[in-house]
Every structure is written in structure tokens, then in C-alpha cells.
PDB file of N, CA and C in Angstrom:
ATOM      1  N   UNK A   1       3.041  -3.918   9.342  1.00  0.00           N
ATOM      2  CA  UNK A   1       4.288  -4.583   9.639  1.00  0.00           C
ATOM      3  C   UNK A   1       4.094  -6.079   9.406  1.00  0.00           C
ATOM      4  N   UNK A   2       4.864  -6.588   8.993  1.00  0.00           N
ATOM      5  CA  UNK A   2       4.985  -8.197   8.702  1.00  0.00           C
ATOM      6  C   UNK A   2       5.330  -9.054   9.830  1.00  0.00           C
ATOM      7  N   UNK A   3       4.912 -10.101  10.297  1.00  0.00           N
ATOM      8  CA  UNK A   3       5.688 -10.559  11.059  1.00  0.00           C
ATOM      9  C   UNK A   3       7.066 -10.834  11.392  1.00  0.00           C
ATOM     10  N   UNK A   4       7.392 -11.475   9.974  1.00  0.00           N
ATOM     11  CA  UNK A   4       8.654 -11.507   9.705  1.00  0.00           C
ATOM     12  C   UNK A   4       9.618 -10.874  10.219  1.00  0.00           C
ATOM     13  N   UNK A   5       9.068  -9.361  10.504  1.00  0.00           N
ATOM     14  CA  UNK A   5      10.547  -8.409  11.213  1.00  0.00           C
ATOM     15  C   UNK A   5      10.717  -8.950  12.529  1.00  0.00           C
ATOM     16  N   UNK A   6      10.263  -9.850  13.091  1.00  0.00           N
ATOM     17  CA  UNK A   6      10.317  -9.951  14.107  1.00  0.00           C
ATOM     18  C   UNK A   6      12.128 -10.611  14.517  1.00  0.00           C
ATOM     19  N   UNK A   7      12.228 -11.150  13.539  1.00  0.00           N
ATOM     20  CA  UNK A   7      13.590 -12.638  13.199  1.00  0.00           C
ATOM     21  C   UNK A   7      14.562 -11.224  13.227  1.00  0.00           C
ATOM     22  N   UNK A   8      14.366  -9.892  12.904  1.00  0.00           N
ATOM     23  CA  UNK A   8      15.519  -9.019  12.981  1.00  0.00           C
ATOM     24  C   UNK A   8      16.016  -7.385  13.648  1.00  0.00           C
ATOM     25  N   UNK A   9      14.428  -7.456  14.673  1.00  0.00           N
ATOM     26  CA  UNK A   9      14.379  -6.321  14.877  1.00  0.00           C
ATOM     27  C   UNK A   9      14.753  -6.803  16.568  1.00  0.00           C
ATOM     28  N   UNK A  10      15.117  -5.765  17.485  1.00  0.00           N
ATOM     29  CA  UNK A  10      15.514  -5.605  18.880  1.00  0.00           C
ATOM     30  C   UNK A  10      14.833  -4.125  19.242  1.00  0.00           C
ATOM     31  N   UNK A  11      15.106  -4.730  20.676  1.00  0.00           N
ATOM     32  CA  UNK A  11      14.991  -3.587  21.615  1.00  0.00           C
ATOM     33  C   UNK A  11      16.058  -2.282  21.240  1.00  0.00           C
ATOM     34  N   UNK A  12      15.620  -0.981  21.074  1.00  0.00           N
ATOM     35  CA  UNK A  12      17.194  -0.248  20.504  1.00  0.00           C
ATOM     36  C   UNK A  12      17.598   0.535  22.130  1.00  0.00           C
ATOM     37  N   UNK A  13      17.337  -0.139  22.842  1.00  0.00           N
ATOM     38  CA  UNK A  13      17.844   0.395  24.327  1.00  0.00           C
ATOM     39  C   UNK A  13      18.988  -0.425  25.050  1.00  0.00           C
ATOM     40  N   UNK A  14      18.140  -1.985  24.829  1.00  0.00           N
ATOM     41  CA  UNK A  14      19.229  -2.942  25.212  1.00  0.00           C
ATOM     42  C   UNK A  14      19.524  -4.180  24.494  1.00  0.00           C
ATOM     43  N   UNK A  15      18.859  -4.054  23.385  1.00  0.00           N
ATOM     44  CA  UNK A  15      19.282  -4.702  22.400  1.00  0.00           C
ATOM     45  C   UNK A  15      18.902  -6.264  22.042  1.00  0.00           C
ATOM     46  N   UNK A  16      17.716  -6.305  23.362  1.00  0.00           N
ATOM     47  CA  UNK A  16      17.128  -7.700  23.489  1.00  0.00           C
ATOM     48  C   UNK A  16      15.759  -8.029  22.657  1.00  0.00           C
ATOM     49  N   UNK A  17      15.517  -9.241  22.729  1.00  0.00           N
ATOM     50  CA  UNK A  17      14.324  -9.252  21.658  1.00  0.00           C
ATOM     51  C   UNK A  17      13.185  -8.978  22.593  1.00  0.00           C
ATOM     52  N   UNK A  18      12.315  -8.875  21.342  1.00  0.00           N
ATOM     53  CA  UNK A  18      10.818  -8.425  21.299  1.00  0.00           C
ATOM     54  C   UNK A  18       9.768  -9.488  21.525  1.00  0.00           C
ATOM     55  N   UNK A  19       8.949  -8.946  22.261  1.00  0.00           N
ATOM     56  CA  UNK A  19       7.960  -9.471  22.343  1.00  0.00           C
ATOM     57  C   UNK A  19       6.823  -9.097  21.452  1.00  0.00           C
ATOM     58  N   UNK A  20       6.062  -9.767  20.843  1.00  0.00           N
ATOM     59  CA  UNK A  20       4.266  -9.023  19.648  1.00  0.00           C
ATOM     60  C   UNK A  20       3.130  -9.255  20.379  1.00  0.00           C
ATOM     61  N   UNK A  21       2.566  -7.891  20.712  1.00  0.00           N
ATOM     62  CA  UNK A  21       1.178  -8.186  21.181  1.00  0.00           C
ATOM     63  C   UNK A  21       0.049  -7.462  19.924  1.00  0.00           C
ATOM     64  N   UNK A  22      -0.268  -8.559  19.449  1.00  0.00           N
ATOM     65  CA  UNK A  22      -1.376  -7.871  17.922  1.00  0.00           C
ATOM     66  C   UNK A  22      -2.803  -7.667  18.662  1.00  0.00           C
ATOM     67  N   UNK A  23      -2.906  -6.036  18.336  1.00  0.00           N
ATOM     68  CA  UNK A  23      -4.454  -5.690  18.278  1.00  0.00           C
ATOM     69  C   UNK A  23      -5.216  -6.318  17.025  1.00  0.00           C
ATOM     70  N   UNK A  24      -4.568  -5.902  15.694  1.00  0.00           N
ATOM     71  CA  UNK A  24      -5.265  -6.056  14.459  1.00  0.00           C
ATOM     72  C   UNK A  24      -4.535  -5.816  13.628  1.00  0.00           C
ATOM     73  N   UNK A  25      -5.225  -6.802  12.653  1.00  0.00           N
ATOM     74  CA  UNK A  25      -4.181  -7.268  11.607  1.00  0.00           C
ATOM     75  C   UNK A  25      -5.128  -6.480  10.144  1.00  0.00           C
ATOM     76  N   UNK A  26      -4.626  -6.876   9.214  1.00  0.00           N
ATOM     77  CA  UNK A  26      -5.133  -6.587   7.562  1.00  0.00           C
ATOM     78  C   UNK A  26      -6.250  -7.639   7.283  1.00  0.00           C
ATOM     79  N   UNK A  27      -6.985  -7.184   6.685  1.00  0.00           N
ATOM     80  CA  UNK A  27      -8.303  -8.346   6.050  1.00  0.00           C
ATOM     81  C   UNK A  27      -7.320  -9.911   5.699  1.00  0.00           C
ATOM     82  N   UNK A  28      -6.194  -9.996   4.906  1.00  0.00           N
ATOM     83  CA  UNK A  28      -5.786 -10.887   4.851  1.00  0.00           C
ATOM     84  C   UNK A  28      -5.060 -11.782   6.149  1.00  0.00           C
ATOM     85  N   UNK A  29      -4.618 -10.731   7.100  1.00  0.00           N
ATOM     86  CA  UNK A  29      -4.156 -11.370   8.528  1.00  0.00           C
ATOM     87  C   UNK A  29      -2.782 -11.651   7.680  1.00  0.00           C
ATOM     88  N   UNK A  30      -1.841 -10.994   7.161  1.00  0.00           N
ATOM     89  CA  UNK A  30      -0.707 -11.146   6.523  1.00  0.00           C
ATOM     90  C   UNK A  30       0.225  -9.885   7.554  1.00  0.00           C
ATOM     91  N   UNK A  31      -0.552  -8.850   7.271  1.00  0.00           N
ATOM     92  CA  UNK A  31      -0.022  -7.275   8.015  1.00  0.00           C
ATOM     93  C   UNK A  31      -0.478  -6.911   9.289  1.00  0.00           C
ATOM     94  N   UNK A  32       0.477  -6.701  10.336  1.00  0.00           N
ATOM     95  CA  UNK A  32       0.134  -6.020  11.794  1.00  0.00           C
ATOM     96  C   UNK A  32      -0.167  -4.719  11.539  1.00  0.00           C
ATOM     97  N   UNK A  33      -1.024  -4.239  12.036  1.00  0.00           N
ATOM     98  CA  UNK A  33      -1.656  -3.223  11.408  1.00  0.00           C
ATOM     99  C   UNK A  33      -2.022  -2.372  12.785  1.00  0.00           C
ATOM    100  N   UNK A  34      -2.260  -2.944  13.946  1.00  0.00           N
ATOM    101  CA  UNK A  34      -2.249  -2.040  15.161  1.00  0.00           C
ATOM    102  C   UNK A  34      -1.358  -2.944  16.428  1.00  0.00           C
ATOM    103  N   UNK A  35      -0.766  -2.940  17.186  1.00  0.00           N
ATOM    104  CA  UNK A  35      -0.339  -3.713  18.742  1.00  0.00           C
ATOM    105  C   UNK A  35       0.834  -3.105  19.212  1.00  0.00           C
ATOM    106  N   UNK A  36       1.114  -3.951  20.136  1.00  0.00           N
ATOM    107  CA  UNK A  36       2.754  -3.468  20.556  1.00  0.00           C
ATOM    108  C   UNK A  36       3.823  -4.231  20.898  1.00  0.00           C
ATOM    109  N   UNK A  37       5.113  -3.927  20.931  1.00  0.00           N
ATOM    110  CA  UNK A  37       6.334  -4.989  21.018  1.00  0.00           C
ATOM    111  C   UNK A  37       6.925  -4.321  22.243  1.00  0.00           C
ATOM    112  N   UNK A  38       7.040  -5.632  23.170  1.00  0.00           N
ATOM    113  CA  UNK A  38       7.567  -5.281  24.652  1.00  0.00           C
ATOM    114  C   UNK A  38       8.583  -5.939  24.582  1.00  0.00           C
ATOM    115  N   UNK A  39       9.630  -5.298  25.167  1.00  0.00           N
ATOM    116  CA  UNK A  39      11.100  -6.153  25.451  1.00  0.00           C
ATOM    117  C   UNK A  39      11.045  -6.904  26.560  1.00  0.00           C
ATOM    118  N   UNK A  40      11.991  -8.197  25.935  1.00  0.00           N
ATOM    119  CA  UNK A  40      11.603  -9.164  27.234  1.00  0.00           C
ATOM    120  C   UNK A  40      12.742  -8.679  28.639  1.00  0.00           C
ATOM    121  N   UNK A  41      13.959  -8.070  28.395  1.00  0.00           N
ATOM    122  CA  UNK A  41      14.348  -7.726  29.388  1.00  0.00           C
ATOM    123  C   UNK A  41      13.914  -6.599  30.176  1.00  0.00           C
ATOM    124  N   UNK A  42      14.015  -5.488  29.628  1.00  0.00           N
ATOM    125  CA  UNK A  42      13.326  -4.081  30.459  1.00  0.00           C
ATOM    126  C   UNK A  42      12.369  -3.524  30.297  1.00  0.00           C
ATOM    127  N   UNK A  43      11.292  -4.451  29.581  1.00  0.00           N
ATOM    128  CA  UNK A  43       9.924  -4.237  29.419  1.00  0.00           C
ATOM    129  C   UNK A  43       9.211  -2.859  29.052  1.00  0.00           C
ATOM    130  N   UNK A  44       9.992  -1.924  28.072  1.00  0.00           N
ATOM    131  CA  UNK A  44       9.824  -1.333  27.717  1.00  0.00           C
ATOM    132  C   UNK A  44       8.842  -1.450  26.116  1.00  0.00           C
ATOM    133  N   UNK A  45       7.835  -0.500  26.140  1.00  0.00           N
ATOM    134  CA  UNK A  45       6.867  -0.828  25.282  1.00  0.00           C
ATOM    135  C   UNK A  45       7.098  -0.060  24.227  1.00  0.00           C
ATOM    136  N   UNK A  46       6.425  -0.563  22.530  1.00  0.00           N
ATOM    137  CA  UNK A  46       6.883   0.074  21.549  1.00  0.00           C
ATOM    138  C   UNK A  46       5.808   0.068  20.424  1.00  0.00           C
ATOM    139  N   UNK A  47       4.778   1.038  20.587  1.00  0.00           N
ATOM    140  CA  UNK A  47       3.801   0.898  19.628  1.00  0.00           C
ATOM    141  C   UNK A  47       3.544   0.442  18.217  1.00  0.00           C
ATOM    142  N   UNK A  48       2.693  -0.131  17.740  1.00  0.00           N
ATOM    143  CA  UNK A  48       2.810  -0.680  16.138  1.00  0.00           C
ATOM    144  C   UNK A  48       1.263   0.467  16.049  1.00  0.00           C
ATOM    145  N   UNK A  49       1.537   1.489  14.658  1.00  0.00           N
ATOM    146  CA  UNK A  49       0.521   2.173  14.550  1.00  0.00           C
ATOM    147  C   UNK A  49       0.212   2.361  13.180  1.00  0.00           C
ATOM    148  N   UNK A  50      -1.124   1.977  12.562  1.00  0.00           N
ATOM    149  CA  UNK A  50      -1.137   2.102  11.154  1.00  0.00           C
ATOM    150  C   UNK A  50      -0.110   0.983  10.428  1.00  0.00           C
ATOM    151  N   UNK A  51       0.506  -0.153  11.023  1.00  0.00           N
ATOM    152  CA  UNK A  51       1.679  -0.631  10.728  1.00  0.00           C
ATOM    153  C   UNK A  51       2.904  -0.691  10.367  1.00  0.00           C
ATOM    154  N   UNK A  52       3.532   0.775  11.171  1.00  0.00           N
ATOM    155  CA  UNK A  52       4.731   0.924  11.505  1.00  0.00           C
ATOM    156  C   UNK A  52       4.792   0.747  12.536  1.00  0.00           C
ATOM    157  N   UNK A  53       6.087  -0.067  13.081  1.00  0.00           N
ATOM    158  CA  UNK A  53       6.548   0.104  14.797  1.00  0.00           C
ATOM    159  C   UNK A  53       7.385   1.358  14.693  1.00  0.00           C
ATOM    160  N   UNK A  54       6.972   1.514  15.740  1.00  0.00           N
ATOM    161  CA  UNK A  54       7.696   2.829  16.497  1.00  0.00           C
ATOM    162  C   UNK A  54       8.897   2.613  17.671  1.00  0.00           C
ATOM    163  N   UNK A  55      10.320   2.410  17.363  1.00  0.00           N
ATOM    164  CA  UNK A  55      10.827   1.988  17.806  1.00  0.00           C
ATOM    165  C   UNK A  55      11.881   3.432  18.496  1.00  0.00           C
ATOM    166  N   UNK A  56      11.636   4.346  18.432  1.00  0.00           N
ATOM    167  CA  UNK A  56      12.067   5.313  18.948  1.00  0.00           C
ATOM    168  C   UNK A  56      12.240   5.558  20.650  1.00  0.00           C
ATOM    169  N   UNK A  57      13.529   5.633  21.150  1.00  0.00           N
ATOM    170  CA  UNK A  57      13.100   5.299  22.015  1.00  0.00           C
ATOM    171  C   UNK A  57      12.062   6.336  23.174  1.00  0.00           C
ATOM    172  N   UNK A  58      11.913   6.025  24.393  1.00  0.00           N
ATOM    173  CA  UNK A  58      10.737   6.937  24.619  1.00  0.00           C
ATOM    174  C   UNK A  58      10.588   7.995  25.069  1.00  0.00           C
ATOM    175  N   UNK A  59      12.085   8.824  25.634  1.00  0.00           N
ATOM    176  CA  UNK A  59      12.082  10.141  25.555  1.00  0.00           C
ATOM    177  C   UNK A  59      12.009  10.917  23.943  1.00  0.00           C
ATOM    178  N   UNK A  60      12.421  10.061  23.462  1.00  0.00           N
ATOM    179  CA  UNK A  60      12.385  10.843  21.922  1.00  0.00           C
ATOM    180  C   UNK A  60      11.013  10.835  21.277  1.00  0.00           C
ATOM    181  N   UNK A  61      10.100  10.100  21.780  1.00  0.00           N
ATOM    182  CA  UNK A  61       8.617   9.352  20.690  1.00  0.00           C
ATOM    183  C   UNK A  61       7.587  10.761  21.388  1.00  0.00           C
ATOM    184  N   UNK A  62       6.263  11.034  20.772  1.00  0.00           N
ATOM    185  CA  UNK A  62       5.365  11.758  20.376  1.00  0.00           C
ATOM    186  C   UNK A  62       4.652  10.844  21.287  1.00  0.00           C
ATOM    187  N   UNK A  63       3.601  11.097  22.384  1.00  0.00           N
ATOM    188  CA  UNK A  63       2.812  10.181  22.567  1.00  0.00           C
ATOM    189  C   UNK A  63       1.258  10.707  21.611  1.00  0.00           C
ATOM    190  N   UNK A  64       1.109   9.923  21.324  1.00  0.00           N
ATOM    191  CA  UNK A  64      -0.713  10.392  20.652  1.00  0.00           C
ATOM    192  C   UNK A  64      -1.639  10.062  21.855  1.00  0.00           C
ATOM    193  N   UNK A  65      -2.399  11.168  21.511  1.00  0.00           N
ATOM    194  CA  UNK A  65      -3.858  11.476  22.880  1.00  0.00           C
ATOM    195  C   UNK A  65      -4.972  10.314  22.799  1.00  0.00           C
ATOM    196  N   UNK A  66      -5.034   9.801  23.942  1.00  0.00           N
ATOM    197  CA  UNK A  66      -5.781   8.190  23.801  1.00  0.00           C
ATOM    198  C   UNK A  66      -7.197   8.791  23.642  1.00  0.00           C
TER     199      UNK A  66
END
């Protein structure tokens, strides 16, 4: 994921912005490549995996086995 999405993506619950917490980025540090985006109002969390966010919300999302 680019940073960039950040300027256009929301919370899809309440529609507020995001917060970026980066685990790890690409050798170049261009691509988010593992972290997560927390909403600043209802603090709901939203995985970045392989560098897609997963913005689904969280009755609907898959959790993967830690």
C-alpha cells in the first residue's frame, strides 16, 4: 500500500479518518507492506497484510491464526 491512500481512504463504519501504524515497509520504504489503520473516532482496527488494507468491516473479515 502507498502512503498516499491515506489523503482518500476512511473508516467504512463511520467514515472518519485513519490512523497508520507501519510494521514494514518494501526495501525501498516506498510500499506498506505489513501494519494497521485505526480510526480515530471508534478505534476500530484494520489490518495492512502483504500490502493490502483490509478494510472490511469486522464481522465480515477472516481473522488469520497469529
Amino acid at each position: 500500500m502507498k502512503e498516499d491512500l491515506m489523503d482518500i481512504i476512511c473508516c467504512p463504519l463511520d467514515k472518519q479518518d485513519l490512523e497508520l501504524d507501519v510494521e514494514e515497509r518494501d526495501e525501498d520504504g516506498e510500499e506498506i507492506l505489513e501494519g494497521t489503520l485505526v480510526c480515530t473516532e471508534c478505534g476500530e482496527r484494520y489490518p495492512i497484510e502483504e500490502g493490502i488494507p483490509n478494510l472490511l468491516p469486522p464481522d465480515m473479515r477472516e481473522e488469520t491464526p497469529a
